[in-house]
PDB file of N, CA and C in Angstrom:
ATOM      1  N   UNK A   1     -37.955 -60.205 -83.422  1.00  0.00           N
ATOM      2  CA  UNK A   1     -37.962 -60.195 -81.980  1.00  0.00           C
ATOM      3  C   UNK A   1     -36.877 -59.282 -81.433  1.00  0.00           C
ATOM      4  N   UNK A   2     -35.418 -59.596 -82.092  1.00  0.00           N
ATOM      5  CA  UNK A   2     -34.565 -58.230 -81.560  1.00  0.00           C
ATOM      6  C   UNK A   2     -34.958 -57.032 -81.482  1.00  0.00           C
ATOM      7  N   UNK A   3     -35.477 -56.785 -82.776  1.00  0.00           N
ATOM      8  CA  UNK A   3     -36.303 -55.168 -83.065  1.00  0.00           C
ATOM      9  C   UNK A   3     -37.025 -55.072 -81.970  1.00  0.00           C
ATOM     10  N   UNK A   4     -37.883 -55.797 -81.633  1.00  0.00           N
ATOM     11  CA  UNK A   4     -38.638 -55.224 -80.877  1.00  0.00           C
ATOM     12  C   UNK A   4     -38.083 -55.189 -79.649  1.00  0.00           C
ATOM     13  N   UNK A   5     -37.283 -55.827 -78.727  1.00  0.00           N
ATOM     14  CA  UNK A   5     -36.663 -55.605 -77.815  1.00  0.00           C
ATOM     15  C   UNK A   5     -35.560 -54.518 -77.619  1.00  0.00           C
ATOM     16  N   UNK A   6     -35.216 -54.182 -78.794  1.00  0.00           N
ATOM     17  CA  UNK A   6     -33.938 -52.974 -79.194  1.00  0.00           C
ATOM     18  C   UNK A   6     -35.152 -51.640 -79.279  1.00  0.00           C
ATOM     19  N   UNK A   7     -36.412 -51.842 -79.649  1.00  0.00           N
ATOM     20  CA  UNK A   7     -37.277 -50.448 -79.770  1.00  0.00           C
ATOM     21  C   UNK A   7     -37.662 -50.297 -78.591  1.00  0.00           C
ATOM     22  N   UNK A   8     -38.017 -51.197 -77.787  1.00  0.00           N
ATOM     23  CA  UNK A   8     -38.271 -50.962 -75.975  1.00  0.00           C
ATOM     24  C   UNK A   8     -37.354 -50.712 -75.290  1.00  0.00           C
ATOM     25  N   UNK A   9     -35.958 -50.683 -75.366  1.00  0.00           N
ATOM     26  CA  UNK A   9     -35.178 -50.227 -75.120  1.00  0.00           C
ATOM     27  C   UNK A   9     -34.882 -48.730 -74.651  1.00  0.00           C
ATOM     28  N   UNK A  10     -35.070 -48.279 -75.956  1.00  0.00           N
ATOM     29  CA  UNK A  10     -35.166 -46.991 -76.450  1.00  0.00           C
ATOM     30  C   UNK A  10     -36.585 -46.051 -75.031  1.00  0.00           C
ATOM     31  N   UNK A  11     -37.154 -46.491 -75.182  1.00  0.00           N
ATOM     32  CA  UNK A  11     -38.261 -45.716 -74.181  1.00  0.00           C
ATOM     33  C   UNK A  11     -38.049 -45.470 -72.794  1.00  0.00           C
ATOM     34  N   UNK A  12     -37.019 -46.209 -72.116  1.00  0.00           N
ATOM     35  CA  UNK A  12     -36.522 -46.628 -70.746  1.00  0.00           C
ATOM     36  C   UNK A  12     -36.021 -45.473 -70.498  1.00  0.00           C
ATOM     37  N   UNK A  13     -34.812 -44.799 -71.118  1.00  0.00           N
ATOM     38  CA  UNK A  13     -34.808 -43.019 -71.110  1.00  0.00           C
ATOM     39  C   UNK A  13     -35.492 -42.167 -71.242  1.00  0.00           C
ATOM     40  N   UNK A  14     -36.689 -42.168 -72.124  1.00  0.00           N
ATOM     41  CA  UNK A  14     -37.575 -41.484 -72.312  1.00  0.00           C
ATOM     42  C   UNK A  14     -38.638 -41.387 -71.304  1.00  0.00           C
ATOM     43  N   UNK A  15     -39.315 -42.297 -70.973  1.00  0.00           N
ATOM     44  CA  UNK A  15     -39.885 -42.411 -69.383  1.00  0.00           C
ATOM     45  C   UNK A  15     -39.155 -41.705 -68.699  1.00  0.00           C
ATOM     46  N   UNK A  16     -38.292 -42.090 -68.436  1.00  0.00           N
ATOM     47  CA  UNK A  16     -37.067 -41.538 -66.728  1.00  0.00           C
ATOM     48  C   UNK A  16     -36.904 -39.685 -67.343  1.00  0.00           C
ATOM     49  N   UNK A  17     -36.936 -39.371 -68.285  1.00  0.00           N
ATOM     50  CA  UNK A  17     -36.949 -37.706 -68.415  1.00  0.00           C
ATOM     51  C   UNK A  17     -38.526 -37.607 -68.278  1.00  0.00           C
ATOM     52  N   UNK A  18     -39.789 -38.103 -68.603  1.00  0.00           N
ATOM     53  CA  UNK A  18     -40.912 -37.477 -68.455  1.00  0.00           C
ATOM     54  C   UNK A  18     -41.349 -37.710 -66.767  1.00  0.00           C
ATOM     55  N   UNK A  19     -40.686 -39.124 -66.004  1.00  0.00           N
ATOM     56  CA  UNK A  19     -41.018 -38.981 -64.823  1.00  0.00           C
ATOM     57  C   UNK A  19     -40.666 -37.711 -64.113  1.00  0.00           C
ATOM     58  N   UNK A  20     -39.397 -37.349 -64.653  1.00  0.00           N
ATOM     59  CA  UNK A  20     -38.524 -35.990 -64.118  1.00  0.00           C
ATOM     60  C   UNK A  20     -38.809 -34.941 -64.089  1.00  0.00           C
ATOM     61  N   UNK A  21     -39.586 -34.867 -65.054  1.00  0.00           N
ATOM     62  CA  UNK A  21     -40.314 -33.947 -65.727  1.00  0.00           C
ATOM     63  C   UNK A  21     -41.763 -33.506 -65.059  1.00  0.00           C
ATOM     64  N   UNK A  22     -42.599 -34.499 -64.714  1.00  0.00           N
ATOM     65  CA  UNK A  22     -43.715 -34.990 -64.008  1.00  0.00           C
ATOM     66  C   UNK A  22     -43.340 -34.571 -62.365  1.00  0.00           C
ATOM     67  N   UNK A  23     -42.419 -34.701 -61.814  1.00  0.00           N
ATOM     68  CA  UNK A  23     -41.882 -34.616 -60.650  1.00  0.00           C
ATOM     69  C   UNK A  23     -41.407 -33.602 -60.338  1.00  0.00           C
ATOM     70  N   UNK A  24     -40.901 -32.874 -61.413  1.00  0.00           N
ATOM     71  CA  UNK A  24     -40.799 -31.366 -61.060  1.00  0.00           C
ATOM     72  C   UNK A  24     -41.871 -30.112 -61.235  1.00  0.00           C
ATOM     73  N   UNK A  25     -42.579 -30.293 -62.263  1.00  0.00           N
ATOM     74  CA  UNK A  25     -43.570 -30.408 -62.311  1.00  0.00           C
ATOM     75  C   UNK A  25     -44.817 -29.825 -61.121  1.00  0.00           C
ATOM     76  N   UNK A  26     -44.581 -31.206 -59.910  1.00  0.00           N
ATOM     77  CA  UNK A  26     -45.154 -31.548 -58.871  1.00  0.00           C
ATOM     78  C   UNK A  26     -44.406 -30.000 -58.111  1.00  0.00           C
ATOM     79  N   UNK A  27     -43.129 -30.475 -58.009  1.00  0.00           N
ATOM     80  CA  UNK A  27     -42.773 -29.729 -56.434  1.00  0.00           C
ATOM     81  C   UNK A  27     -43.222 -28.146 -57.136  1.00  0.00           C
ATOM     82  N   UNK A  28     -43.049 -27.890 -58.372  1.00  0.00           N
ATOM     83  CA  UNK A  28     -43.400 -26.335 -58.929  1.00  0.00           C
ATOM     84  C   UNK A  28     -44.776 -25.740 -58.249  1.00  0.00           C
ATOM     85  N   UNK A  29     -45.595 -26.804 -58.338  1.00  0.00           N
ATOM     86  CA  UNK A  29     -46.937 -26.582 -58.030  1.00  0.00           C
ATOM     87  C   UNK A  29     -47.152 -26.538 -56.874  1.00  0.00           C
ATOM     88  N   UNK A  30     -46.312 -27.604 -55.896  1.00  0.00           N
ATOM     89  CA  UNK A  30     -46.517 -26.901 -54.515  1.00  0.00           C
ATOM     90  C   UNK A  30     -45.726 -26.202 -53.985  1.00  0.00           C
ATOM     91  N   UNK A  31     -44.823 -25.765 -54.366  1.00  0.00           N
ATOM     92  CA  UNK A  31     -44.450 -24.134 -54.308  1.00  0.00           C
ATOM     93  C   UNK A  31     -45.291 -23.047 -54.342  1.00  0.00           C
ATOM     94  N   UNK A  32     -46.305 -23.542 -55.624  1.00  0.00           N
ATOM     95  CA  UNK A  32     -46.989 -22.291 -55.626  1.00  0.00           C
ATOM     96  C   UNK A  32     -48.581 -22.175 -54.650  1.00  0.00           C
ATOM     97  N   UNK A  33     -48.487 -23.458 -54.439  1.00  0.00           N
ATOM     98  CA  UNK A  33     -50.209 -23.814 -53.453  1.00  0.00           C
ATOM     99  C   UNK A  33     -49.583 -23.022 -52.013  1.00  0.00           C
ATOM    100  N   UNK A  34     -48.355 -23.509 -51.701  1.00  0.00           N
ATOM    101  CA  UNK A  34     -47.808 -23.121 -50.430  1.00  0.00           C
ATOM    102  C   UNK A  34     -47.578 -21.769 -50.343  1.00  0.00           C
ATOM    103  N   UNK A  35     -47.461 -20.753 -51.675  1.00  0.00           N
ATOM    104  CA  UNK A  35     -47.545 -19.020 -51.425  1.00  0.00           C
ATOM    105  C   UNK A  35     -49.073 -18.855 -51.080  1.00  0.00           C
ATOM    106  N   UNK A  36     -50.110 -19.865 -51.372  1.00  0.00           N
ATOM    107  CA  UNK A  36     -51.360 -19.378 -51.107  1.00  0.00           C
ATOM    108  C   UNK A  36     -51.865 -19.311 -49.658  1.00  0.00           C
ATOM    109  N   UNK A  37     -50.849 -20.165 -49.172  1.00  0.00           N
ATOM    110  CA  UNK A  37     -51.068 -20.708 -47.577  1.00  0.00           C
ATOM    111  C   UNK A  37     -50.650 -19.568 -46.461  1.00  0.00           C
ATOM    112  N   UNK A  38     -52.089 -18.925 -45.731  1.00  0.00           N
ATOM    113  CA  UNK A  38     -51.870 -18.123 -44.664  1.00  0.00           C
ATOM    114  C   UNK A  38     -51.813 -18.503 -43.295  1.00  0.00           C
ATOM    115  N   UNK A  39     -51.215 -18.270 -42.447  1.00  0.00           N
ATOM    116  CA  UNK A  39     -50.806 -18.906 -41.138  1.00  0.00           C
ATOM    117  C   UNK A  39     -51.916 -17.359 -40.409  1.00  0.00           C
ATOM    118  N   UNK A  40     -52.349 -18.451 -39.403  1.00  0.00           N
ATOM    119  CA  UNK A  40     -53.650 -17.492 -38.786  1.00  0.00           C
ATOM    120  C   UNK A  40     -53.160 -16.924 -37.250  1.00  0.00           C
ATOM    121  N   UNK A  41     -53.330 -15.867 -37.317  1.00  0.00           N
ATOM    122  CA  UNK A  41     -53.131 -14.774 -36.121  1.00  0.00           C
ATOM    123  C   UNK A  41     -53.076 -15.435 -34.668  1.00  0.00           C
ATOM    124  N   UNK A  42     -52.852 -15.070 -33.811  1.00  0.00           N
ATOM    125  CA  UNK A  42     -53.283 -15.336 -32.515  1.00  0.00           C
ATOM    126  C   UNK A  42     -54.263 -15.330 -31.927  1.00  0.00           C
ATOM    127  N   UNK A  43     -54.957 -14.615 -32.355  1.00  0.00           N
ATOM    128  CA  UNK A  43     -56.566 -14.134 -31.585  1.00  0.00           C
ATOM    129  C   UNK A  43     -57.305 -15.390 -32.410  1.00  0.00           C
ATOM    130  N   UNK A  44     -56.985 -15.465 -34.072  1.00  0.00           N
ATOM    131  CA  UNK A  44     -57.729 -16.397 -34.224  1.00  0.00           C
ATOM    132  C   UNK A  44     -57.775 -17.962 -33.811  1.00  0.00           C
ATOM    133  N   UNK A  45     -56.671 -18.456 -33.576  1.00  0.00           N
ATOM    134  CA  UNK A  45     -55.948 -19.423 -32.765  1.00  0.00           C
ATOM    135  C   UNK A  45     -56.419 -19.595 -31.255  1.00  0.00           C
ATOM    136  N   UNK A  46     -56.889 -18.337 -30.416  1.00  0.00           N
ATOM    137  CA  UNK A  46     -57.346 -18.991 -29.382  1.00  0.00           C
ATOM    138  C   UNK A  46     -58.471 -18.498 -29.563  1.00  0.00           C
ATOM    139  N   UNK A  47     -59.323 -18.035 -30.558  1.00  0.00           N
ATOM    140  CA  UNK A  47     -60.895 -17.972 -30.338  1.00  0.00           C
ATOM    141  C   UNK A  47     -61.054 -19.622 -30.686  1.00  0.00           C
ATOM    142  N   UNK A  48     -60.421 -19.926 -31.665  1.00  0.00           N
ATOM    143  CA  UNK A  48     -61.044 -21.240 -32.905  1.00  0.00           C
ATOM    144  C   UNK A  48     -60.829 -22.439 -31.370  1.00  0.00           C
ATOM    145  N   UNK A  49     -60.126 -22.171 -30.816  1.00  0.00           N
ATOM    146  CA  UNK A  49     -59.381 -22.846 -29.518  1.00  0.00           C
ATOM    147  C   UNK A  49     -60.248 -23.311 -28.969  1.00  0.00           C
ATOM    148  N   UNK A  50     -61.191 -21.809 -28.373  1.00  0.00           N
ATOM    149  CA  UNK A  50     -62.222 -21.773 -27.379  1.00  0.00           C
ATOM    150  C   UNK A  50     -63.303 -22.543 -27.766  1.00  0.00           C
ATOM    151  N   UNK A  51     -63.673 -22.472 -28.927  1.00  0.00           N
ATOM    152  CA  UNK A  51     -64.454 -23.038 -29.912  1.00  0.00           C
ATOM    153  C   UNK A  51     -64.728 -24.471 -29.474  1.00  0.00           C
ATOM    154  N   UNK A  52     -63.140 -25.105 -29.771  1.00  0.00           N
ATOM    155  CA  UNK A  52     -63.357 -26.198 -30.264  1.00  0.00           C
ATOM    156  C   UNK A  52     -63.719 -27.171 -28.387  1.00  0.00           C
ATOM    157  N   UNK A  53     -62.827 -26.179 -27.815  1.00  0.00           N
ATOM    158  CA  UNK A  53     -63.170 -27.082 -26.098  1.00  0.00           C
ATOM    159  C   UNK A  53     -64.506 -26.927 -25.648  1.00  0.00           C
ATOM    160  N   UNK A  54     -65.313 -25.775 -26.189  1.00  0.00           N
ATOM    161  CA  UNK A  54     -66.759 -25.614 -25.735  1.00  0.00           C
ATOM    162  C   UNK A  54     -67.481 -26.648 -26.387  1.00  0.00           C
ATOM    163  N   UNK A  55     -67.434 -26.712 -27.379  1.00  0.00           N
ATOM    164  CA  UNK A  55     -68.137 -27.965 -27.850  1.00  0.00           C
ATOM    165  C   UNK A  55     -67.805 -29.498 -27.681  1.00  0.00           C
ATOM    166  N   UNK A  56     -66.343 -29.610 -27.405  1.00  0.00           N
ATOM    167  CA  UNK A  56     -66.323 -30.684 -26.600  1.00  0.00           C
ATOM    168  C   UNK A  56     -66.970 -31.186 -25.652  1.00  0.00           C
ATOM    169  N   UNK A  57     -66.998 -30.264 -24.395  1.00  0.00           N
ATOM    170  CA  UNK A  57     -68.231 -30.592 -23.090  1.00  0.00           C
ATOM    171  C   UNK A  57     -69.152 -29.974 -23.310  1.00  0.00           C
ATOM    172  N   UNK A  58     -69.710 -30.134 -24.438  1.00  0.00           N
ATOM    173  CA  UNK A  58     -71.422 -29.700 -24.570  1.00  0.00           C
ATOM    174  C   UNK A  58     -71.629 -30.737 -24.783  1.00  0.00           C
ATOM    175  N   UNK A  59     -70.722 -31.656 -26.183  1.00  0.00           N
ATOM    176  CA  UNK A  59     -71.065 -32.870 -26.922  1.00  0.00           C
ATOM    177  C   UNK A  59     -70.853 -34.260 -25.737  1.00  0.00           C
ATOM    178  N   UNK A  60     -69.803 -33.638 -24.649  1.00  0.00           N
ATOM    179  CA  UNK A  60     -69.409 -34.697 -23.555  1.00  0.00           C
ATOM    180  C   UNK A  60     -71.163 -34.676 -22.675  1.00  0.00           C
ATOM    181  N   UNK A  61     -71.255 -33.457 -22.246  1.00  0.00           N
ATOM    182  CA  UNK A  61     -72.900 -33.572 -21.484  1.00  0.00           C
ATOM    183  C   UNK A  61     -73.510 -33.658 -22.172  1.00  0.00           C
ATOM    184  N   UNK A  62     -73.998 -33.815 -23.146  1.00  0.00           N
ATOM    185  CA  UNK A  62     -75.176 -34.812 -24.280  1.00  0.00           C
ATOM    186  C   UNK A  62     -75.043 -36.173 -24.048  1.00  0.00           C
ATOM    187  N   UNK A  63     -74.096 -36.659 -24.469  1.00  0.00           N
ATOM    188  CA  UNK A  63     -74.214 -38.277 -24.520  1.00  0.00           C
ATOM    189  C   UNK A  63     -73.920 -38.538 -22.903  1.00  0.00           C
ATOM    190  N   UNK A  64     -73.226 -37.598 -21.934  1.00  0.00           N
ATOM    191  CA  UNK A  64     -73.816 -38.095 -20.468  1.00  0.00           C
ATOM    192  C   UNK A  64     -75.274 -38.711 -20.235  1.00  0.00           C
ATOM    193  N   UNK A  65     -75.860 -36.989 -20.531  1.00  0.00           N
ATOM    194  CA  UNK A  65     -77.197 -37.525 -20.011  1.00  0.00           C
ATOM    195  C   UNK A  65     -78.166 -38.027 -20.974  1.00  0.00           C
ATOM    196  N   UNK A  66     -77.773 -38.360 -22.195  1.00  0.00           N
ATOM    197  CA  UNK A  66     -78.250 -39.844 -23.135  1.00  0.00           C
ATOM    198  C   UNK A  66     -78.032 -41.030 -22.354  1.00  0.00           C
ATOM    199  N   UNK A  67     -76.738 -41.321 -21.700  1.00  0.00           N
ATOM    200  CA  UNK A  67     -76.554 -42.394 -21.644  1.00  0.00           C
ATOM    201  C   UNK A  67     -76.805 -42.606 -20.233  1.00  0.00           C
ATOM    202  N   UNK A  68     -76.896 -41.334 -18.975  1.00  0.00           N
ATOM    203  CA  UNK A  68     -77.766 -41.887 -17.538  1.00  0.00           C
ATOM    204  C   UNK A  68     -78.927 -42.286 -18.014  1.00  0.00           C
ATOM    205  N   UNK A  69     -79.756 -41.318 -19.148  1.00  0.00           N
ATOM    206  CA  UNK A  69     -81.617 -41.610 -19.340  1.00  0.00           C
ATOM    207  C   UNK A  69     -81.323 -43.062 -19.804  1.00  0.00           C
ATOM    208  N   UNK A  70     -80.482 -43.577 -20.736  1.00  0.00           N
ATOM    209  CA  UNK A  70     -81.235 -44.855 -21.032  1.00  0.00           C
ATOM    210  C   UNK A  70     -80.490 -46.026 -20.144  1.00  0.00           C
ATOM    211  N   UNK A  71     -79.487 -45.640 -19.347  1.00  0.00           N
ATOM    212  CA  UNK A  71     -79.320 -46.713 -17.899  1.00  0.00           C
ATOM    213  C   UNK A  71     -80.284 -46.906 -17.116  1.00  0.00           C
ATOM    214  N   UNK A  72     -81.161 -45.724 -17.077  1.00  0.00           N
ATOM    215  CA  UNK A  72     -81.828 -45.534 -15.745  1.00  0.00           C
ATOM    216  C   UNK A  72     -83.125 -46.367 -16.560  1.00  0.00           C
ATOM    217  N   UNK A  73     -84.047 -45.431 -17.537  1.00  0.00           N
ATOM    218  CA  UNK A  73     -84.721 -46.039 -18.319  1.00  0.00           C
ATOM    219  C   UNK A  73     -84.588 -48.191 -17.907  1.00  0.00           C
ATOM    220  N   UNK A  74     -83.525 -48.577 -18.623  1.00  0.00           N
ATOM    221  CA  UNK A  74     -83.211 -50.145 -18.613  1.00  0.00           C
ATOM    222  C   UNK A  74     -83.461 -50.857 -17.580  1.00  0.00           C
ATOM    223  N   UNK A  75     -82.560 -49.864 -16.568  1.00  0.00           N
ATOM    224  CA  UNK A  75     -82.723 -50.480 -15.064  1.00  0.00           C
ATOM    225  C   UNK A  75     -83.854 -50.679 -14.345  1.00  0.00           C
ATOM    226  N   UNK A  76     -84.942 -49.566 -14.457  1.00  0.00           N
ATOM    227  CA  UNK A  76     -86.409 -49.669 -14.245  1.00  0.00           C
ATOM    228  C   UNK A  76     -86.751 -50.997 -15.294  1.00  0.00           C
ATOM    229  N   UNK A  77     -86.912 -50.869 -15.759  1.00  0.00           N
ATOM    230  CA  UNK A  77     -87.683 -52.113 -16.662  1.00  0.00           C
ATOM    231  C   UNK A  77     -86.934 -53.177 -16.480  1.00  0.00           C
ATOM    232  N   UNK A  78     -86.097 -53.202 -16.235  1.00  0.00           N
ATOM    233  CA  UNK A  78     -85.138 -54.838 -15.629  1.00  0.00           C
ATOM    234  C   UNK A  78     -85.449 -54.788 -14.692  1.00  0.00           C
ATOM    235  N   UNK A  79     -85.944 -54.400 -13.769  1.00  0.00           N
ATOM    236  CA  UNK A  79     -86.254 -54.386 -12.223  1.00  0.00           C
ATOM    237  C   UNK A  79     -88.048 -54.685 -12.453  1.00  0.00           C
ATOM    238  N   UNK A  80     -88.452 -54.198 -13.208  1.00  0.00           N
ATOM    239  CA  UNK A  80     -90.147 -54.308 -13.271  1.00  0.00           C
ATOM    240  C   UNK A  80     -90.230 -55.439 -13.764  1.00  0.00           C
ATOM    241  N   UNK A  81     -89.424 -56.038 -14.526  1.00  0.00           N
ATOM    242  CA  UNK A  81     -89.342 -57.132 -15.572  1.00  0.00           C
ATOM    243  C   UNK A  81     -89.010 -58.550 -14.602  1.00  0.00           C
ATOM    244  N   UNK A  82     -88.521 -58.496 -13.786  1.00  0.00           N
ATOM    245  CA  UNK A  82     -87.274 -59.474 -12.849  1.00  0.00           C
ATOM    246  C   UNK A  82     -88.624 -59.672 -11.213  1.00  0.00           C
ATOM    247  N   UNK A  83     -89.296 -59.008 -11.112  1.00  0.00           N
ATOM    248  CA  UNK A  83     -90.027 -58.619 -10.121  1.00  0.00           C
ATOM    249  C   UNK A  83     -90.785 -59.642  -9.342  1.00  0.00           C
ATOM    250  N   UNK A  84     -91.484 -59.890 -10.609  1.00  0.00           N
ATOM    251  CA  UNK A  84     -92.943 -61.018  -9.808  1.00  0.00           C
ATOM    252  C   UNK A  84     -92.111 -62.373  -9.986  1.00  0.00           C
TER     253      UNK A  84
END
């Protein structure tokens, strides 16, 4: 039983250099992902811009007038429904 607690011992350093190891490792690699990384122009920044607000109120007037047609839709038929 000592042995074996005196041989587990032994690994507790060995871990802590491969975590270290593992961890540097890491930041090496994103060092190098981050030279791949291009920061985008101005023009492209406010086209992608324009982009993204136009389709906002396209996608905003869609579900508007989804959601007047099926108020209006409901309201007729709750009213035809409620009637006699």
């Amino acid at each position: 039983m000592a042995k074996a607690i005196a041989v587990a011992g032994d690994g507790g350093m060995e871990r802590a250099k491969g975590q270290w190891e593992r961890f540097t490792g890491f930041l090496g690699d994103v060092r190098s992902e981050m030279r791949k990384v291009s920061t985008p122009s101005t023009t492209e920044t406010r086209t992608t811009t324009a982009v993204v607000i136009v389709t906002v109120f396209a996608f905003a007037a869609y579900f508007w007038l989804v959601d007047f047609g099926i108020n209006q839709s409901l309201n007729k038929l709750i009213t035809k429904l409620t009637a006699h």
